[in-house]
C-alpha atoms as a PDB file:
ATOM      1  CA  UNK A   1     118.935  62.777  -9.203  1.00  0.00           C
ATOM      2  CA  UNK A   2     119.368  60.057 -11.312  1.00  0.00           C
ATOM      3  CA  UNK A   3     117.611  56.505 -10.806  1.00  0.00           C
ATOM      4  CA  UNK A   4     120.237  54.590 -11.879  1.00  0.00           C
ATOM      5  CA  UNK A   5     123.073  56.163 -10.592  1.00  0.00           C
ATOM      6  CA  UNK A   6     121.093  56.009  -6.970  1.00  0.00           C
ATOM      7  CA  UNK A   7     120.751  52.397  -7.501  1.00  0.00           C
ATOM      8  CA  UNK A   8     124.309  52.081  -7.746  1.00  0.00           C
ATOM      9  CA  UNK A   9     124.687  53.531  -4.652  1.00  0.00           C
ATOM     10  CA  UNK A  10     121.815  51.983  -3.004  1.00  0.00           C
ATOM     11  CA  UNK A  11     123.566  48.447  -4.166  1.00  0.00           C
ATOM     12  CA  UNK A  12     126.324  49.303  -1.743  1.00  0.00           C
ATOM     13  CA  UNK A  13     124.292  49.166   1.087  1.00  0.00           C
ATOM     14  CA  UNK A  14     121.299  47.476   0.731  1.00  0.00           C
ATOM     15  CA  UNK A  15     123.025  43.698   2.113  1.00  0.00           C
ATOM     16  CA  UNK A  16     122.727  44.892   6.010  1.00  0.00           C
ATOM     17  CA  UNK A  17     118.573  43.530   5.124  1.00  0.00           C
ATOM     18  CA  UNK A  18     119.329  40.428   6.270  1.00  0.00           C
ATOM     19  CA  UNK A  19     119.610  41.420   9.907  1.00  0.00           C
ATOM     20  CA  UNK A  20     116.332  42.624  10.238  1.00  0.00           C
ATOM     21  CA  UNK A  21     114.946  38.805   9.818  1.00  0.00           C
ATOM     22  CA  UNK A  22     112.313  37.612  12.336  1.00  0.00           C
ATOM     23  CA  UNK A  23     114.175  34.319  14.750  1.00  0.00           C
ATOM     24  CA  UNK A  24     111.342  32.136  13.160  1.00  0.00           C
ATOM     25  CA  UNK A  25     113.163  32.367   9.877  1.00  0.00           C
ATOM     26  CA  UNK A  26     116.194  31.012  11.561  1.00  0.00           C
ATOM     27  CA  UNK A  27     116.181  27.411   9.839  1.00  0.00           C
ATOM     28  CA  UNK A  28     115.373  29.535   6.177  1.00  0.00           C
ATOM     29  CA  UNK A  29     118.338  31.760   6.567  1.00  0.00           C
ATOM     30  CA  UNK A  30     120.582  29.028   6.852  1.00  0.00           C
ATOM     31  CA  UNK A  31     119.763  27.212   3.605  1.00  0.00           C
ATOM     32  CA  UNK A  32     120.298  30.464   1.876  1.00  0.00           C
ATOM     33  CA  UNK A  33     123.739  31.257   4.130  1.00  0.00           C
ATOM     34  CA  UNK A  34     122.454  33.913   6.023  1.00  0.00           C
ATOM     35  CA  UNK A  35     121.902  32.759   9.175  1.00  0.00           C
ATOM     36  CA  UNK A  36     125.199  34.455  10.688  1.00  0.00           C
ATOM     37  CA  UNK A  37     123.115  37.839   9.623  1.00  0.00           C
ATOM     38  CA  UNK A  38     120.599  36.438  11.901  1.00  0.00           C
ATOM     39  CA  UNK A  39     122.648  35.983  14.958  1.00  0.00           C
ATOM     40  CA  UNK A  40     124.093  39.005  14.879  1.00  0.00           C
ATOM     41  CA  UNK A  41     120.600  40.930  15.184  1.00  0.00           C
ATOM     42  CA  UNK A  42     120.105  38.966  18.433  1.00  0.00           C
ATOM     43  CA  UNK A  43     123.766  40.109  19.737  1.00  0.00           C
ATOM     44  CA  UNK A  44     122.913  42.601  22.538  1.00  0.00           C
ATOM     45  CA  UNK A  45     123.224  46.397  20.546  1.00  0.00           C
ATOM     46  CA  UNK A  46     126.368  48.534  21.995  1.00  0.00           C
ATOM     47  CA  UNK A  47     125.351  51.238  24.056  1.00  0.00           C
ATOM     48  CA  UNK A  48     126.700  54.573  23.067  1.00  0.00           C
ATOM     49  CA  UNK A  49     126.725  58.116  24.592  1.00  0.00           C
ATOM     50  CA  UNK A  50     123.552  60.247  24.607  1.00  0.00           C
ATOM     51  CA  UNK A  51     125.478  63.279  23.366  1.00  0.00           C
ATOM     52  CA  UNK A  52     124.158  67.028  24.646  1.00  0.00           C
ATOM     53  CA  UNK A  53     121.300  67.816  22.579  1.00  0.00           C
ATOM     54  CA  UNK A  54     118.472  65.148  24.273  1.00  0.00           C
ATOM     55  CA  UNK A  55     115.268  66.099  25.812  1.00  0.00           C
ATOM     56  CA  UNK A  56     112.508  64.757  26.067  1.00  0.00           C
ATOM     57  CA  UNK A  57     109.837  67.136  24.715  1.00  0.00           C
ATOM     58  CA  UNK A  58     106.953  64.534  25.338  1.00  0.00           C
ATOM     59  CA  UNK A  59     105.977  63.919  21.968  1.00  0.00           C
ATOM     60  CA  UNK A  60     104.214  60.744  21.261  1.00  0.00           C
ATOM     61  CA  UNK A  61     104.195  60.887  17.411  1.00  0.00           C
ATOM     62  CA  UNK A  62     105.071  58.712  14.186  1.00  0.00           C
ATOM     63  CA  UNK A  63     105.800  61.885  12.014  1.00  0.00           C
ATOM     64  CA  UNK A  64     108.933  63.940  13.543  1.00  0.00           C
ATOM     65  CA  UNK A  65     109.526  66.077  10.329  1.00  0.00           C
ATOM     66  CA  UNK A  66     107.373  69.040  10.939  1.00  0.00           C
ATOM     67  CA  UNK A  67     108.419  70.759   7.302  1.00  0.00           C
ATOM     68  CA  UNK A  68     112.124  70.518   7.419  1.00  0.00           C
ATOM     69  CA  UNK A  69     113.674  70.039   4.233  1.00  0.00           C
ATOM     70  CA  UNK A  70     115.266  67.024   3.059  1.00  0.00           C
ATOM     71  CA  UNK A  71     115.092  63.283   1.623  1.00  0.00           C
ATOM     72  CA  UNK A  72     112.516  61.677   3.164  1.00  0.00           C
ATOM     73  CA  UNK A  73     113.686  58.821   5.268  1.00  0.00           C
ATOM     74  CA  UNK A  74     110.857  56.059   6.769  1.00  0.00           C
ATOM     75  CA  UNK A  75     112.959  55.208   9.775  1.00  0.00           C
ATOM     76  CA  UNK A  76     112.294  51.290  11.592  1.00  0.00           C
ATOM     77  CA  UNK A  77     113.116  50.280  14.995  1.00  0.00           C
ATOM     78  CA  UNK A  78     112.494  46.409  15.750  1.00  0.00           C
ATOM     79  CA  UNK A  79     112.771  45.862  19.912  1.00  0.00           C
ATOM     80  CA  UNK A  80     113.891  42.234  20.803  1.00  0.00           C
ATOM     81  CA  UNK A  81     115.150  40.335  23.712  1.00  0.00           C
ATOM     82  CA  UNK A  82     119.127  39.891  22.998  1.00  0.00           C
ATOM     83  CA  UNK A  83     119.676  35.982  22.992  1.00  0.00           C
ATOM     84  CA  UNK A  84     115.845  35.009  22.985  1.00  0.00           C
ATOM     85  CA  UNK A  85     114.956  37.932  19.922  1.00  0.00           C
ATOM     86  CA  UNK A  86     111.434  37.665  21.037  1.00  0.00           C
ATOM     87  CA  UNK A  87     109.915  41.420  20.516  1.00  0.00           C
ATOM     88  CA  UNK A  88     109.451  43.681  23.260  1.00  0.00           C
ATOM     89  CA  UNK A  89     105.965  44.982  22.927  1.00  0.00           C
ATOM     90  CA  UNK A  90     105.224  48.267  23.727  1.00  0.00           C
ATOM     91  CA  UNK A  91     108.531  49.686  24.606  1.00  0.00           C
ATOM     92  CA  UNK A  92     109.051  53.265  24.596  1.00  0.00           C
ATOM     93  CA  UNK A  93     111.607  54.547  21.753  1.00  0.00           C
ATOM     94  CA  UNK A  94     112.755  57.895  21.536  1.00  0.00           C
ATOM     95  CA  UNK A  95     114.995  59.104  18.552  1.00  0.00           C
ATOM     96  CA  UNK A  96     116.327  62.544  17.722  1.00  0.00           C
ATOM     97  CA  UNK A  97     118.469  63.794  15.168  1.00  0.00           C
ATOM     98  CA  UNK A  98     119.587  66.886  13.064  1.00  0.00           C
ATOM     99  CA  UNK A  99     118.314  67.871   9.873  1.00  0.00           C
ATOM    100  CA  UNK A 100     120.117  68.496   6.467  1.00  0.00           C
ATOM    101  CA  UNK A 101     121.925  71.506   7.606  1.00  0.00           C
ATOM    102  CA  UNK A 102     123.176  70.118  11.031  1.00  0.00           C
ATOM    103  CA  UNK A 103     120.296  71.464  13.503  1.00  0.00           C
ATOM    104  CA  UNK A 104     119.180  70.197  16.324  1.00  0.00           C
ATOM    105  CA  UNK A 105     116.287  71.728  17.803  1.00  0.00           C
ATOM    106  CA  UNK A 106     115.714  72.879  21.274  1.00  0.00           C
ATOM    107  CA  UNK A 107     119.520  74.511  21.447  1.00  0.00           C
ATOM    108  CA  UNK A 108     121.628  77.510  20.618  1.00  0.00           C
ATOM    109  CA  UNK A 109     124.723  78.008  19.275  1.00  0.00           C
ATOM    110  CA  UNK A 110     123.886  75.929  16.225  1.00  0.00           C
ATOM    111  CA  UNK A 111     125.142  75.494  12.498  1.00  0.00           C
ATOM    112  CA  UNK A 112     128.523  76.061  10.995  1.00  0.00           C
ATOM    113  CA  UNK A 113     129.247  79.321  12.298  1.00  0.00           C
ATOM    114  CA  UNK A 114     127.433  78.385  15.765  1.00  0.00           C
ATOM    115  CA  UNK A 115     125.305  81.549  15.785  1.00  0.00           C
ATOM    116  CA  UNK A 116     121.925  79.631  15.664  1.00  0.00           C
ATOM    117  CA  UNK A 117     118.923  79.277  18.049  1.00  0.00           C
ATOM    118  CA  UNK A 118     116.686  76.557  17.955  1.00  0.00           C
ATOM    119  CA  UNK A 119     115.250  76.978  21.464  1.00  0.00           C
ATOM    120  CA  UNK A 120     112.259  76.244  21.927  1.00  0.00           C
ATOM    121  CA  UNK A 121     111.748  73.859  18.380  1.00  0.00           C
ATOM    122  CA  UNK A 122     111.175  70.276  18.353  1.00  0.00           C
ATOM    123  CA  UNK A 123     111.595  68.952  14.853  1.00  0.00           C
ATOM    124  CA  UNK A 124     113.027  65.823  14.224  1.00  0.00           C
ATOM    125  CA  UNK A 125     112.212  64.237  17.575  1.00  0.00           C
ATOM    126  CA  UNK A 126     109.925  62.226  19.025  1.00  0.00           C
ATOM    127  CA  UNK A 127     108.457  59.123  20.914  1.00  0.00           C
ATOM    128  CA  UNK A 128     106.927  56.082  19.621  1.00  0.00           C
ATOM    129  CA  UNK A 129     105.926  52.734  21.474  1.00  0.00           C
ATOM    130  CA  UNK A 130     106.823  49.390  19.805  1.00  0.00           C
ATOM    131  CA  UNK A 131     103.779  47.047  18.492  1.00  0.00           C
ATOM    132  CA  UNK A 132     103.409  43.523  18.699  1.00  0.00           C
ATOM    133  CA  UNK A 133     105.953  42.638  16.415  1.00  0.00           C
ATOM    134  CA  UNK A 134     108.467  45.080  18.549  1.00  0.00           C
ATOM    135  CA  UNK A 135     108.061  47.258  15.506  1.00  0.00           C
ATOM    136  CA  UNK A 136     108.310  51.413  16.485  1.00  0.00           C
ATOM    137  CA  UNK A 137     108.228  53.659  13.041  1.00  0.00           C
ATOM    138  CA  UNK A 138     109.031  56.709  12.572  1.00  0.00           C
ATOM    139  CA  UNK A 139     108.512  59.475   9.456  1.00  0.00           C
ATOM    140  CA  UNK A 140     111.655  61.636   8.825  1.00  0.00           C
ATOM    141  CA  UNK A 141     113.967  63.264   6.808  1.00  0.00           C
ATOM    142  CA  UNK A 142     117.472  61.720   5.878  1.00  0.00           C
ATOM    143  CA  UNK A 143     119.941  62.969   8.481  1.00  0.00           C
ATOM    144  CA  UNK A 144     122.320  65.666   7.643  1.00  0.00           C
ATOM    145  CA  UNK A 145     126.143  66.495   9.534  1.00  0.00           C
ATOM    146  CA  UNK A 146     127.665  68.649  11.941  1.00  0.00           C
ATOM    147  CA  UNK A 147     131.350  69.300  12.414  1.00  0.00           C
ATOM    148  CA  UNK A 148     133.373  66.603  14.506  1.00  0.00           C
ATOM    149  CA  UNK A 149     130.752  63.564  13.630  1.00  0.00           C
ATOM    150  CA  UNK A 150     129.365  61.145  11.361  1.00  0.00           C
ATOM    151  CA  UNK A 151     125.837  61.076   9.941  1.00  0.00           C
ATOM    152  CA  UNK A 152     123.896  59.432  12.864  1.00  0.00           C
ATOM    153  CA  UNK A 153     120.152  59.188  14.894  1.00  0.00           C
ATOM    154  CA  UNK A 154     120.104  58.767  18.408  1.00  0.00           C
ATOM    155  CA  UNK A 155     117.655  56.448  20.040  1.00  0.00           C
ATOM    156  CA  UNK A 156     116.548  55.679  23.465  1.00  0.00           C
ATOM    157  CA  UNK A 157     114.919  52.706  24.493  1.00  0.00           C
ATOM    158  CA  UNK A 158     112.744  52.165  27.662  1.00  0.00           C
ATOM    159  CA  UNK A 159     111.147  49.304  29.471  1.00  0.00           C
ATOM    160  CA  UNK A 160     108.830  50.765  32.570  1.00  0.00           C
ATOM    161  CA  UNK A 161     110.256  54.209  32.530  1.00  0.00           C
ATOM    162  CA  UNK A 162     113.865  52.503  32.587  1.00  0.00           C
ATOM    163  CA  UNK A 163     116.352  53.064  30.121  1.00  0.00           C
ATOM    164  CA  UNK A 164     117.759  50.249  29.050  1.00  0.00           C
ATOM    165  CA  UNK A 165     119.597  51.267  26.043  1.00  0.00           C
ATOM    166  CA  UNK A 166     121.068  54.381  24.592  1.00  0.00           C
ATOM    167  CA  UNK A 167     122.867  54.430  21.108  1.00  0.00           C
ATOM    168  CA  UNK A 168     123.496  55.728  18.134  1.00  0.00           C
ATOM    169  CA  UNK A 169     123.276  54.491  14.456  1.00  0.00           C
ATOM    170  CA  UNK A 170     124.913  55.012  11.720  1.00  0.00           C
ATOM    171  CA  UNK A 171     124.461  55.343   7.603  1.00  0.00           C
ATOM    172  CA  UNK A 172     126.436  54.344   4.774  1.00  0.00           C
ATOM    173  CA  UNK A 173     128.833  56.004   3.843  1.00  0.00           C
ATOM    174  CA  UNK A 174     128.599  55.871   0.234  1.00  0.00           C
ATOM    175  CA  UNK A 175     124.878  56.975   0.248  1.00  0.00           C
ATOM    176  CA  UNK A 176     125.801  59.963   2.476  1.00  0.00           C
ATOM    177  CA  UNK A 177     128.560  61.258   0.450  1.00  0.00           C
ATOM    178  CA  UNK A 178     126.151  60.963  -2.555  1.00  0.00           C
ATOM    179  CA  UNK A 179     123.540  62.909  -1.058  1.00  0.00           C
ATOM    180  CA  UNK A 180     125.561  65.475   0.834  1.00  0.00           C
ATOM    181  CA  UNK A 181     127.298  66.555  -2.646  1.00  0.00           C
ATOM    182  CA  UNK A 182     124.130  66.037  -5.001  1.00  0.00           C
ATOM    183  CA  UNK A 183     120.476  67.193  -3.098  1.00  0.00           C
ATOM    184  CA  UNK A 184     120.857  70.930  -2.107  1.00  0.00           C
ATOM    185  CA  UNK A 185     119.418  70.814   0.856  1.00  0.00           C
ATOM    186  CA  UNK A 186     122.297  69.303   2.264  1.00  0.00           C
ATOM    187  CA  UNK A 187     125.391  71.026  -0.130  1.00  0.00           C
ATOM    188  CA  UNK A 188     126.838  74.063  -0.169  1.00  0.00           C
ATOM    189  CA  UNK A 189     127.802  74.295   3.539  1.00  0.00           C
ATOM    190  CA  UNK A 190     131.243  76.558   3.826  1.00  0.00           C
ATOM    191  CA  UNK A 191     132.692  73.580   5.365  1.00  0.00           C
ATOM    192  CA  UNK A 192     134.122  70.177   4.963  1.00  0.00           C
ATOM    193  CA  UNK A 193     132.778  67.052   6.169  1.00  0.00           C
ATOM    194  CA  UNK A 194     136.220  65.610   7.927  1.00  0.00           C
ATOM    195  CA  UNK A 195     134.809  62.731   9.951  1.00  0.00           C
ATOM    196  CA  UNK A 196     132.644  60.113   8.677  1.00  0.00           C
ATOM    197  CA  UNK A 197     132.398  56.452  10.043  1.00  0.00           C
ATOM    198  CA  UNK A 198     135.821  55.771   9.641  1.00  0.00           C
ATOM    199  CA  UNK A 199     137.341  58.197  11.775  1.00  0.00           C
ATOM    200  CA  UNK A 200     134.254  59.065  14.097  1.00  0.00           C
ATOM    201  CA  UNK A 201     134.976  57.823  17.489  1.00  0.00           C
ATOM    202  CA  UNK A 202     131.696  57.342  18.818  1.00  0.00           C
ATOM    203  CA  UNK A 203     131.279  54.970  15.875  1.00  0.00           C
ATOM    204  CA  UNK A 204     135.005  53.134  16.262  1.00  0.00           C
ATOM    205  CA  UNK A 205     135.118  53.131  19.982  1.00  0.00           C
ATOM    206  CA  UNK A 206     131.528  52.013  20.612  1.00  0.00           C
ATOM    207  CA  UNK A 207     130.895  50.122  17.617  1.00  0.00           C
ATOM    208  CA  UNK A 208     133.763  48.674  15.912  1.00  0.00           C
ATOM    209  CA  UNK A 209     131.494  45.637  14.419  1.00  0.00           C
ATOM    210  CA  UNK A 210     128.947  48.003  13.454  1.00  0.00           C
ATOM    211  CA  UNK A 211     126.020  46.176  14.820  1.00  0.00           C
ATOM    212  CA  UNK A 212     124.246  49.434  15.319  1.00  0.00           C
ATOM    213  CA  UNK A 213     124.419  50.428  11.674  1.00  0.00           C
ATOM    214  CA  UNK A 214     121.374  50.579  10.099  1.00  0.00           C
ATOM    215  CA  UNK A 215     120.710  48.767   6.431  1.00  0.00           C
ATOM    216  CA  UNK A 216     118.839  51.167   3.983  1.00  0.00           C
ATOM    217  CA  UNK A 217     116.299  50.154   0.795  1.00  0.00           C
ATOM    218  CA  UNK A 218     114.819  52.645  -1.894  1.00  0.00           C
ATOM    219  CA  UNK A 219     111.619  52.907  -2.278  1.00  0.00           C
ATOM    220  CA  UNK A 220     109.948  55.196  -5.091  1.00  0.00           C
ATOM    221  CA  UNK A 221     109.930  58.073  -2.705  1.00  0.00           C
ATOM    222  CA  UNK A 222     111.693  57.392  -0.130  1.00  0.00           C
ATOM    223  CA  UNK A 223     114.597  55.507   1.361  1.00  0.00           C
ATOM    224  CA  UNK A 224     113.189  53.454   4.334  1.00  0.00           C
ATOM    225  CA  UNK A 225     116.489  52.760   7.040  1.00  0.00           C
ATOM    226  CA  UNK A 226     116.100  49.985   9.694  1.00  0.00           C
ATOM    227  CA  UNK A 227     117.916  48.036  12.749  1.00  0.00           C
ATOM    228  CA  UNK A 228     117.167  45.853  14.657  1.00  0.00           C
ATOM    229  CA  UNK A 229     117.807  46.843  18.822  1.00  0.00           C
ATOM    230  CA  UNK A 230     118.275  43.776  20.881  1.00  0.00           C
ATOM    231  CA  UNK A 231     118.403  44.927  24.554  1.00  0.00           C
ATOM    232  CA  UNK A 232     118.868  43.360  28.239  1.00  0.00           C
ATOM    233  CA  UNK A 233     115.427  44.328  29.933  1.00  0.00           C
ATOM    234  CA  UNK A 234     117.411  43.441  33.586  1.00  0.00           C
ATOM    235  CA  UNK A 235     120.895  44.474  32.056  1.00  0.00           C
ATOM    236  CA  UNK A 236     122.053  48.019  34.083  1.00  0.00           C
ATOM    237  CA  UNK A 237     123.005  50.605  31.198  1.00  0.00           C
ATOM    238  CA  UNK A 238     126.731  51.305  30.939  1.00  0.00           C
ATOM    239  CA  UNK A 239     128.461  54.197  31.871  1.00  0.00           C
ATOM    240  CA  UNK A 240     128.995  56.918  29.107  1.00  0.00           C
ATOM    241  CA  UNK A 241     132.550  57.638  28.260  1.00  0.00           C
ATOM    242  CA  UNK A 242     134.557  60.147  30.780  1.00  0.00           C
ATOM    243  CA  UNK A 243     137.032  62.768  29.921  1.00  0.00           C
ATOM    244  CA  UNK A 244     137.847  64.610  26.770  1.00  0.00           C
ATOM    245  CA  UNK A 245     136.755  63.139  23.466  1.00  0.00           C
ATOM    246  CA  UNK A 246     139.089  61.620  21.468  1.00  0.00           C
ATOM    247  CA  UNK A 247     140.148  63.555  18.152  1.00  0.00           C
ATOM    248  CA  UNK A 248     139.451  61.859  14.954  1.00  0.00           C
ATOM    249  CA  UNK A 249     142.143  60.966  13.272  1.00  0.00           C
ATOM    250  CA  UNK A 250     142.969  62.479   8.838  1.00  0.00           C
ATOM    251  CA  UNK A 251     141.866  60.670   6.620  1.00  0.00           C
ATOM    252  CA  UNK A 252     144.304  60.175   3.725  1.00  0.00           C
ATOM    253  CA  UNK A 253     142.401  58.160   1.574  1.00  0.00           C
ATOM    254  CA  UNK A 254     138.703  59.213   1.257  1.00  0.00           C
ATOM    255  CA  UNK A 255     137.546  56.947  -1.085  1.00  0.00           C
ATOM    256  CA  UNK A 256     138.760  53.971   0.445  1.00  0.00           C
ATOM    257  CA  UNK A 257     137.175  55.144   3.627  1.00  0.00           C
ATOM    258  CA  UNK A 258     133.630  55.771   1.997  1.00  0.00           C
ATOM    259  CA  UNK A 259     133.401  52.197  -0.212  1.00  0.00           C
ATOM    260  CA  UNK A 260     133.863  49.279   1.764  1.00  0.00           C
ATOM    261  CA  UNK A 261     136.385  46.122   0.339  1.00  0.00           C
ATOM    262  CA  UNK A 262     138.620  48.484  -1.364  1.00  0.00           C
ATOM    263  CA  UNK A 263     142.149  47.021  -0.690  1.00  0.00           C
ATOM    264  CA  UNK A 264     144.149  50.197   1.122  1.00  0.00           C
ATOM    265  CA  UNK A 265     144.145  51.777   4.227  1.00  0.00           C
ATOM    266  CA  UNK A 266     142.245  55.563   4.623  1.00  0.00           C
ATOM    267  CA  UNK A 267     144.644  56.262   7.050  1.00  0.00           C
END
């Protein structure tokens, strides 16, 4: 893969940074016309549905990987107080996620042709608790996509063994198309990838401002993906969505729906 032409890329999707700022640098961000970036990461995060492949296999550990192949992804979860964003030491944060081919662990019926078991696996989850800062870290691999969504991690967040948020985030587009056509761990597959942010409607039903999209930097061996979660400890968690899921609609234009600012509709 070539450094420069990854730069390009990354330079699409590195500006989502700014949200990750500490409150304390409130007055800073202002004289440098980023303080709207700021506000926004204390916005309460959208909850979003859990989706059927959670458990919780009771895995307290920093490095979720075990050996799957991929890009390595260093993935950051800041918990803060929506309105206040003081952190929330030492909540619990769960995340899970599938891995370059589309597999979750722990079910059946997996993969393109849905003739896969992963009973009984547990890669690519696990639990960390947030430190002082409200930081929780995790060591991964670069999500990969299943038919009918976008690239995404779920997360969980708990405050004495309540949940108080369940989401979803999401990954630029432009970085996921790269990868998905370039690194073969993820190409190849005997399908298309038909629904990406634009038309995914977890993503444009829960999250039409994308708050809960995470901003990505490269690093010499990595790419390191963070977001802020700013949560109501005495909110009550919504509802998840009821009835039949809502089909994503064609997308006409693919390029206009991968690189933001272009000047047409992808529909």
């Amino acid at each position: 893969m070539n450094d420069a032409t990854r730069r390009s890329f990354l330079g699409l999707v590195s500006a989502g940074a700014t949200t990750l700022l500490p409150a304390r640098h409130a007055q800073a961000a202002a004289e440098t016309g980023v303080a709207s970036a700021i506000d926004d990461a204390c916005m309460l995060t959208p909850q979003s549905e859990e989706g059927p492949y959670y458990l919780d296999p009771k895995l307290v550990r920093a490095d979720i990987a075990e050996g799957r192949p991929g890009v390595p992804l260093a993935f950051r979860l800041r918990v803060i107080e929506a309105g206040a964003c003081t952190p929330i030491a030492g909540a619990r944060v769960d995340i899970w996620h599938c891995d370059a081919r589309g597999l979750y662990s722990a079910f059946r019926d997996q993969g393109d042709s849905h003739n896969i078991d992963q009973s009984g696996r547990t890669f690519l989850r696990g639990t960390q608790l947030a430190d002082t800062g409200g930081w929780a870290a995790f060591k991964t691999i670069y999500p990969g996509w299943y038919a009918g969504r976008a690239t995404h991690i779920h997360f969980k967040v708990f405050l004495d063994d309540r949940t108080v948020l369940t989401g979803q985030t999401f990954f630029p587009e432009a970085l996921n198309e790269f990868i998905y056509s370039n690194v073969p761990d993820y190409s190849g597959r005997p399908k298309q990838r038909l629904v990406i942010n634009a038309n995914d409607r977890v993503a444009t039903d829960a999250d039409p401002d994308h708050h809960a999209y995470c901003a990505i930097k490269e690093e010499r061996d990595r790419y390191v993906a963070m977001l802020t979660l700013a949560v109501d400890r005495n909110g009550k968690l919504a509802a998840e969505p009821s009835g039949p899921p809502t089909r994503a609609r064609w997308i006409n234009d693919r390029l206009a729906a991968v690189v933001p600012g272009l000047k047409r509709s992808p529909f």
